[in-house]
Protein backbone atom coordinates (compact mmCIF):
# COMPACT_ATOMS: atom_id res chain seq x y z
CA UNK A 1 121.79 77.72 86.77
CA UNK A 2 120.60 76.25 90.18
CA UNK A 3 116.82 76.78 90.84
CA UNK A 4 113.79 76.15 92.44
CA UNK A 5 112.81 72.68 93.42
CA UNK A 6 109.42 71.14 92.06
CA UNK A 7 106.79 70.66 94.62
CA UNK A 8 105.37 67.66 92.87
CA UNK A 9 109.54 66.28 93.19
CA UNK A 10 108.83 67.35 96.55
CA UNK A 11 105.96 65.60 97.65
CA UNK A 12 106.79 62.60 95.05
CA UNK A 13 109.50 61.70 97.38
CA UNK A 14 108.17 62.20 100.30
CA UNK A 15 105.57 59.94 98.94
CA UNK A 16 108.49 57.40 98.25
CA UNK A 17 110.17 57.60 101.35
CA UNK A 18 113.71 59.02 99.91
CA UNK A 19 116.60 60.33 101.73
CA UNK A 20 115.98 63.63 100.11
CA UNK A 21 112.39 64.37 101.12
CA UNK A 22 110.84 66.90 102.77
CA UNK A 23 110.87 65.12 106.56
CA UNK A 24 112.53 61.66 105.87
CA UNK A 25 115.61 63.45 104.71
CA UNK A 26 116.25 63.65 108.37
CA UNK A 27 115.83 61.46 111.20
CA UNK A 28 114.53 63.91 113.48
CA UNK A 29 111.04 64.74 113.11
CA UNK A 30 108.29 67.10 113.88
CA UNK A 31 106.81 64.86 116.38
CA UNK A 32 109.06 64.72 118.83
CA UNK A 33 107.91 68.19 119.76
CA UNK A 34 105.50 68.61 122.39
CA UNK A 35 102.65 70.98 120.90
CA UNK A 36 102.34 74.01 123.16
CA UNK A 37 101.59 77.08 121.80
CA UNK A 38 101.12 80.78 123.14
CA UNK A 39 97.79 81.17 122.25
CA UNK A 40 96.93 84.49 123.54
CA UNK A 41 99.70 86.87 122.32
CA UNK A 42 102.37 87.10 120.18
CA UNK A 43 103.94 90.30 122.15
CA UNK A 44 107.35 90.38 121.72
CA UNK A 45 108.27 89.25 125.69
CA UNK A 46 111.39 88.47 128.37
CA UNK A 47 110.44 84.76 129.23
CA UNK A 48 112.08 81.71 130.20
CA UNK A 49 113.42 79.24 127.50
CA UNK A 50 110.83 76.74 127.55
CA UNK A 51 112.11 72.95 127.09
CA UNK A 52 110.45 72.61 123.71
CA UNK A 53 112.68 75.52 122.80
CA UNK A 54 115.81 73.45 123.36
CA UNK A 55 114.62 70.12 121.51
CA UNK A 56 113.56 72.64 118.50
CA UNK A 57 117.52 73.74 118.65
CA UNK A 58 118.51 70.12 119.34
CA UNK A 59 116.52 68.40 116.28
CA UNK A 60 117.78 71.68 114.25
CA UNK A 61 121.34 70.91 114.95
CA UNK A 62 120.93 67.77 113.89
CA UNK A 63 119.53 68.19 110.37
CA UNK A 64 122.98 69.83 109.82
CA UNK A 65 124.82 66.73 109.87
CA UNK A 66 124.46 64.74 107.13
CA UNK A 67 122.22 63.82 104.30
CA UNK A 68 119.96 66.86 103.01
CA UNK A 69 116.87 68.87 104.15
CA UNK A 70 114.52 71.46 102.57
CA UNK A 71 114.46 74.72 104.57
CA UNK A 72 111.05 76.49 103.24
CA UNK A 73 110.77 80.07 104.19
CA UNK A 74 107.38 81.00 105.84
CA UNK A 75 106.48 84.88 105.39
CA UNK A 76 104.07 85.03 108.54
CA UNK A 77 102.02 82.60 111.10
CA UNK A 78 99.84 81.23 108.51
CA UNK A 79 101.95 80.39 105.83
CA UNK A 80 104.69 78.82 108.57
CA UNK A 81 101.69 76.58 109.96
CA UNK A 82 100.78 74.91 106.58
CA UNK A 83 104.36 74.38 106.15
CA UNK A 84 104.53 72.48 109.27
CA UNK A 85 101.08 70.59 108.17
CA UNK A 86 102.80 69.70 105.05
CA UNK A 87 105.79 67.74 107.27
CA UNK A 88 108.11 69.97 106.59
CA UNK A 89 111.46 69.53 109.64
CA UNK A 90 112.27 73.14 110.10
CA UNK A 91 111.46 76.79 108.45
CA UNK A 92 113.59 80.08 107.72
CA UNK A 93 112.38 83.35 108.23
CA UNK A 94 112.42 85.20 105.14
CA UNK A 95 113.55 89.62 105.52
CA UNK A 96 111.53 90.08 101.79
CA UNK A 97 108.35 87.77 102.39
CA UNK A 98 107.79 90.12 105.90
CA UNK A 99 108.44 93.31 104.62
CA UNK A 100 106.16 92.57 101.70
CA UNK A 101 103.68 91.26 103.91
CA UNK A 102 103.93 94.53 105.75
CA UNK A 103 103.83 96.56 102.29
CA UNK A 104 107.38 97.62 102.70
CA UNK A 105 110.44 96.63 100.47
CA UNK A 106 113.14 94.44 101.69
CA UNK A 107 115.37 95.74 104.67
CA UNK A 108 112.93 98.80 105.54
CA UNK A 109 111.77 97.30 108.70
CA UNK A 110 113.36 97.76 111.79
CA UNK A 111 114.98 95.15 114.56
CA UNK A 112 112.17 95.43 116.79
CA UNK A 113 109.77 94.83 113.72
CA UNK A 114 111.96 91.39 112.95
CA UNK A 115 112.35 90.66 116.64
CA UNK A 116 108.35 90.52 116.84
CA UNK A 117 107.92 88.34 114.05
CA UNK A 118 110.86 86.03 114.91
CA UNK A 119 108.89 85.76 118.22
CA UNK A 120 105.34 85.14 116.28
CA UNK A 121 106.67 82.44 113.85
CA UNK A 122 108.43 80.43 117.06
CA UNK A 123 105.39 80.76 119.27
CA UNK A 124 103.39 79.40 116.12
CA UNK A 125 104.94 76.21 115.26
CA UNK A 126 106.57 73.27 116.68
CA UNK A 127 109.45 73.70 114.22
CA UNK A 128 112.61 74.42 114.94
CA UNK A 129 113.13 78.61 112.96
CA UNK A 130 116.18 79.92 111.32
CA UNK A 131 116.09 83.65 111.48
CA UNK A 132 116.88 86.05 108.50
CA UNK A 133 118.60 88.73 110.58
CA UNK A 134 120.04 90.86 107.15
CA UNK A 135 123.54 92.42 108.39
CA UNK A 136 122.69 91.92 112.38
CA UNK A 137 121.46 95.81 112.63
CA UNK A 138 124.49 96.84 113.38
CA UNK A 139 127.83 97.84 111.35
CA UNK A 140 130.78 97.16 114.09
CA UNK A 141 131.14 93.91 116.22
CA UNK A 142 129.50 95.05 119.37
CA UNK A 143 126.43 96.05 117.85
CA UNK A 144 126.07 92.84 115.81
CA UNK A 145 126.76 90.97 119.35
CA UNK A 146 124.21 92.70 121.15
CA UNK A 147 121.61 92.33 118.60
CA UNK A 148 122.12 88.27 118.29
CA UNK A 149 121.58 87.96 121.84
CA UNK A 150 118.14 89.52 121.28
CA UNK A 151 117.23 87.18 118.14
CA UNK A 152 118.30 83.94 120.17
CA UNK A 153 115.46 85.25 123.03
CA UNK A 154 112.86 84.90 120.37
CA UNK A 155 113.38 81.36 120.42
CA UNK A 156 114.90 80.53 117.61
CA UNK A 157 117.16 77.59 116.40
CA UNK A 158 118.94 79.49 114.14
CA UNK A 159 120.58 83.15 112.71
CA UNK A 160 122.08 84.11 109.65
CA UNK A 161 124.48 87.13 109.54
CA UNK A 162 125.20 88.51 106.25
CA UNK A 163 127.99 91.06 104.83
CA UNK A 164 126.23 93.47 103.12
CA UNK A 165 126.55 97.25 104.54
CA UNK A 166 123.71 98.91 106.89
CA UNK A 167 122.63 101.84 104.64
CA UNK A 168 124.83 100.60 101.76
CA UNK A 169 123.58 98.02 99.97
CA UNK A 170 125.59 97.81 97.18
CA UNK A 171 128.63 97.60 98.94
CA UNK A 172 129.83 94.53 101.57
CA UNK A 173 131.84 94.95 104.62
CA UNK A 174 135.38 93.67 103.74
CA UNK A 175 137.04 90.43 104.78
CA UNK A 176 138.60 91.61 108.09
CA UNK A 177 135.54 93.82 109.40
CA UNK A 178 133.01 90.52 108.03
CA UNK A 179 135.07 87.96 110.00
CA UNK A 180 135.12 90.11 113.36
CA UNK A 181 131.12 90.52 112.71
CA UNK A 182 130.98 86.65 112.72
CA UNK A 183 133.43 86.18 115.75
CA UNK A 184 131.17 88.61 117.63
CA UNK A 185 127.70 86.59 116.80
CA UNK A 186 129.57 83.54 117.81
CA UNK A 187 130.48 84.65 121.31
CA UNK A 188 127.31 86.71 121.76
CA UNK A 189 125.51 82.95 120.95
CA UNK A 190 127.95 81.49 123.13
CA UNK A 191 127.77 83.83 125.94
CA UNK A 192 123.81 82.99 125.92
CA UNK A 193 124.37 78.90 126.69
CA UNK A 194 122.04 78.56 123.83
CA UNK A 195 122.11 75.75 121.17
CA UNK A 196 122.24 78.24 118.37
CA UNK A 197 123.46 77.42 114.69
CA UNK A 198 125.35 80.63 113.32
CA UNK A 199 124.93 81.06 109.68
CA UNK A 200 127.20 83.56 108.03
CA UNK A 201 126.50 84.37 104.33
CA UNK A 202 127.85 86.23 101.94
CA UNK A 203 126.07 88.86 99.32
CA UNK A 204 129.04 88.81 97.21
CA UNK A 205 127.58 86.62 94.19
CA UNK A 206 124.47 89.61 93.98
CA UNK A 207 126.64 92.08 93.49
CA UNK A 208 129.01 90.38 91.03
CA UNK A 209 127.89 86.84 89.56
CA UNK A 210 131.80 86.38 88.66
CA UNK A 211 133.08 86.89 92.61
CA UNK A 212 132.72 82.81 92.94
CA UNK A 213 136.52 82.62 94.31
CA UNK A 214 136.36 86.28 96.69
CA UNK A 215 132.92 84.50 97.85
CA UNK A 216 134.31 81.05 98.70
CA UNK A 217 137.15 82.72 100.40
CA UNK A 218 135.45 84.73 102.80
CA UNK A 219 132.94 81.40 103.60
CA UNK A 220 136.33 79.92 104.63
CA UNK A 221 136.98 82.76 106.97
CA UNK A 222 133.36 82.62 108.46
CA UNK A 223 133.90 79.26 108.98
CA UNK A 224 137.45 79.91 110.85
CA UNK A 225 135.70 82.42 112.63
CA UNK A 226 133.03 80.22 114.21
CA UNK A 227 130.07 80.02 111.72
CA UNK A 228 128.18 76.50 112.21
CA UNK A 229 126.72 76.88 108.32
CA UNK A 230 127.95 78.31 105.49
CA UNK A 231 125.70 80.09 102.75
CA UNK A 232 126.64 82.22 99.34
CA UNK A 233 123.17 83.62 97.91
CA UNK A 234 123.89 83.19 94.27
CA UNK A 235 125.78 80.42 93.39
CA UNK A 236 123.89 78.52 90.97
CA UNK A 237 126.86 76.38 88.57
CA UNK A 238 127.54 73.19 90.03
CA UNK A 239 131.13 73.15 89.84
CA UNK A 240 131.01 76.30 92.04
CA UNK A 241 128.96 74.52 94.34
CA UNK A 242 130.94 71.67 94.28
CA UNK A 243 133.80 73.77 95.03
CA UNK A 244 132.00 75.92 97.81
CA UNK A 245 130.96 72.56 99.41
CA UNK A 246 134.61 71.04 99.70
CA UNK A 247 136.14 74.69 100.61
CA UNK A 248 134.57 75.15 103.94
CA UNK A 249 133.77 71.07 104.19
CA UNK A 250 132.90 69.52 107.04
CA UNK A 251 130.90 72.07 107.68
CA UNK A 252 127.31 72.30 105.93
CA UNK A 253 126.41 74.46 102.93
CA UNK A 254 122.78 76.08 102.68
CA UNK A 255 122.15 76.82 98.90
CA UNK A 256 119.07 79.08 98.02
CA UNK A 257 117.02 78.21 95.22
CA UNK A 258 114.30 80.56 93.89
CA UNK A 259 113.40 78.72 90.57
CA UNK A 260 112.91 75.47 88.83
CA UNK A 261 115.94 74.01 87.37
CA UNK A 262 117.29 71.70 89.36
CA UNK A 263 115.62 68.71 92.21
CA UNK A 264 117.20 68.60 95.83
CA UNK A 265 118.33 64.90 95.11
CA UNK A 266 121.00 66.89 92.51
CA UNK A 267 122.42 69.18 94.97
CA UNK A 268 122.30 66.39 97.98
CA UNK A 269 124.61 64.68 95.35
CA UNK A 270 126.70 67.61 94.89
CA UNK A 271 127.37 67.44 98.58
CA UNK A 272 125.00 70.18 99.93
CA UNK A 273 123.52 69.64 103.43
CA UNK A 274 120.50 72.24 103.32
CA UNK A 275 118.30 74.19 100.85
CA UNK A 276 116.37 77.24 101.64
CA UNK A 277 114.08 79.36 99.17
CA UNK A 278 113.78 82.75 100.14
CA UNK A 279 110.97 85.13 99.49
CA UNK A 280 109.97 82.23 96.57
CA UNK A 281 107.02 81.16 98.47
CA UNK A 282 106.19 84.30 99.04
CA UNK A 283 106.62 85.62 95.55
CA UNK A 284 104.68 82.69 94.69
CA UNK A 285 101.59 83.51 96.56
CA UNK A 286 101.78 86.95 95.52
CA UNK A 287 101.92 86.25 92.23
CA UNK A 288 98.88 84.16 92.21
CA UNK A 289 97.08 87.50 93.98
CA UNK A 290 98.24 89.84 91.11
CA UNK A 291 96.86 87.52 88.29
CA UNK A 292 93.82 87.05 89.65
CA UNK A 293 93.64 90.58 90.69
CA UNK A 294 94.37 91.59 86.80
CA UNK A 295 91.70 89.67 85.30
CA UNK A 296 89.10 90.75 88.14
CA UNK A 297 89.81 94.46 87.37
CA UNK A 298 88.88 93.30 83.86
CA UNK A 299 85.74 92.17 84.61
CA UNK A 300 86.19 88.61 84.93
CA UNK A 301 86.41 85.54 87.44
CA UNK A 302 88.24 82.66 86.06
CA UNK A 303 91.98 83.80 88.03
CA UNK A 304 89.60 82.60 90.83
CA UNK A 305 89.52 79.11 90.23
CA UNK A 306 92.05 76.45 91.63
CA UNK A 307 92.80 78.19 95.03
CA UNK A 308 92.84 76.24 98.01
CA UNK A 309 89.50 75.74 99.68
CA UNK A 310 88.51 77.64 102.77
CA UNK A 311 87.52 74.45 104.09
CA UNK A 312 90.89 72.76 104.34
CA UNK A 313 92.58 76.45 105.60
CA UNK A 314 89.90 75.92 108.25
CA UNK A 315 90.90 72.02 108.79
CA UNK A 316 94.58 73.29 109.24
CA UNK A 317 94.35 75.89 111.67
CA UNK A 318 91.94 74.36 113.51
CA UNK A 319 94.75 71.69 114.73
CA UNK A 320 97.00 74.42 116.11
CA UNK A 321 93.89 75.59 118.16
């Protein structure tokens, strides 16, 4: 099974200077960003594109076509700004990291809850931001349109569409009613003039593990339909990948990767172009909150130890000031 990558692999070949790291996986980098932030409000708010927007979109774009880059997924400003300090090239909004952060469970908030924090993480960093937009809050076509067109006035780079039902989520939309869901997002990005990478995905392998061929097939359709990236939540064998990679190839494969298990120089070499995490990072933090937590309520202070210092928080944020 496909997991999580190491972050000592990670930073080891950074360190080194490989294709595969972090930032030198790609030849477009952080600073060719000018550093202007909103530093007053984070109000969701009608204003122009601002230039920076479009090289965020431009540099994103290109990521996607060739070698292989590390899409982290940042759960709020602070966690998306350390990211950026750590040289990462881009970030992915994550639905379960935000709605945990909120104390809600994944896909209770609404779009105007998302559309705020789309807005918050873009005015935040330099980095170009895919957006986790679940099923587009919206079952038919129009809906689904209308909504994009809001996401891509946040400012981000990039929005993934998936296939699972609003209100249903153990059930997808089927092939026909996915594809003109897709079609819809890519006109509504379209209609905008916007340098916006559409990212259809399919929730097929979460529901059944065994759907590798019904998930490949409608990740050909998406990509008929007009999606720029391709992405099966799920898919962890590497003949499947291998398999999902050629199916909809040229265009690029994200792969999600919640565990260890695997490096990101194995699935470059299986041919995939991106790899995001998901809530991992988040669950990761979290995790680290509820041990510590645990042995506190016990009477004792030792979960305590080994947390980053407040000092070098402090050294990180104050850049961004």
């Amino acid at each position: 099974m496909i997991d999580n990558v190491p972050w000592s692999t990670v930073k080891q070949e950074s360190q080194n200077g490989k294709t595969i790291a972090i930032c030198s996986c790609s030849r477009v980098s952080a600073a060719m960003f000018e550093p202007k932030f909103n530093r007053s409000t984070h109000r969701i708010k009608e204003i122009p594109m601002k230039e920076t927007t479009a090289k965020k979109r431009l540099a994103f774009r290109a990521l996607h076509k060739d070698g292989c880059f590390i899409l982290p997924n940042p759960w709020d400003i602070g966690s998306a700004r350390v990211l950026q300090h750590l040289g990462f090239s881009a970030l992915a909004s994550t639905s379960t990291g935000f709605a945990w952060t909120m104390g809600k469970p994944d896909y209770a908030m609404t779009m105007d809850n998302v559309l705020g924090h789309l807005r918050s993480l873009c005015d935040a960093t330099d980095l170009p931001v895919n957006a986790d937009f679940e099923s587009g809050f919206a079952a038919d076509p129009h809906g689904v349109a209308a909504n994009v067109k809001l996401a891509v006035g946040t400012g981000i780079a990039g929005v993934s569409i998936e296939d699972r039902k609003m209100g249903d989520l153990s059930n997808l939309y089927d092939v026909s009613q996915s594809v003109a869901r897709i079609q819809a997002a890519r006109s509504a990005i379209d209609e905008t003039g916007e340098d916006v990478i559409l990212v259809a995905r399919t929730e097929g392998l979460l529901i059944d593990s065994g759907a590798i061929t019904k998930a490949i097939d409608k990740l050909v359709a998406f990509a008929a339909a007009g999606a720029d990236c391709l992405y099966a939540p799920g898919v962890g064998k590497k003949e499947d990948i291998i398999a999902m990679v050629k199916a909809v190839a040229p265009k690029p494969v994200n792969v999600l990767v919640m565990g260890p298990g695997t490096t990101a120089r194995e699935l470059e070499d299986l041919g995939v172009r991106r790899i995001s995490v998901g809530g991992a990072l988040s669950l990761s933090g979290w995790g680290g909150m509820v041990a510590a937590s645990e042995k506190l309520k016990a009477g004792f202070f030792d979960g305590l130890g080994g947390a980053t210092s407040g000092g070098q928080l402090n050294e990180i944020f104050a850049k961004f000031e």
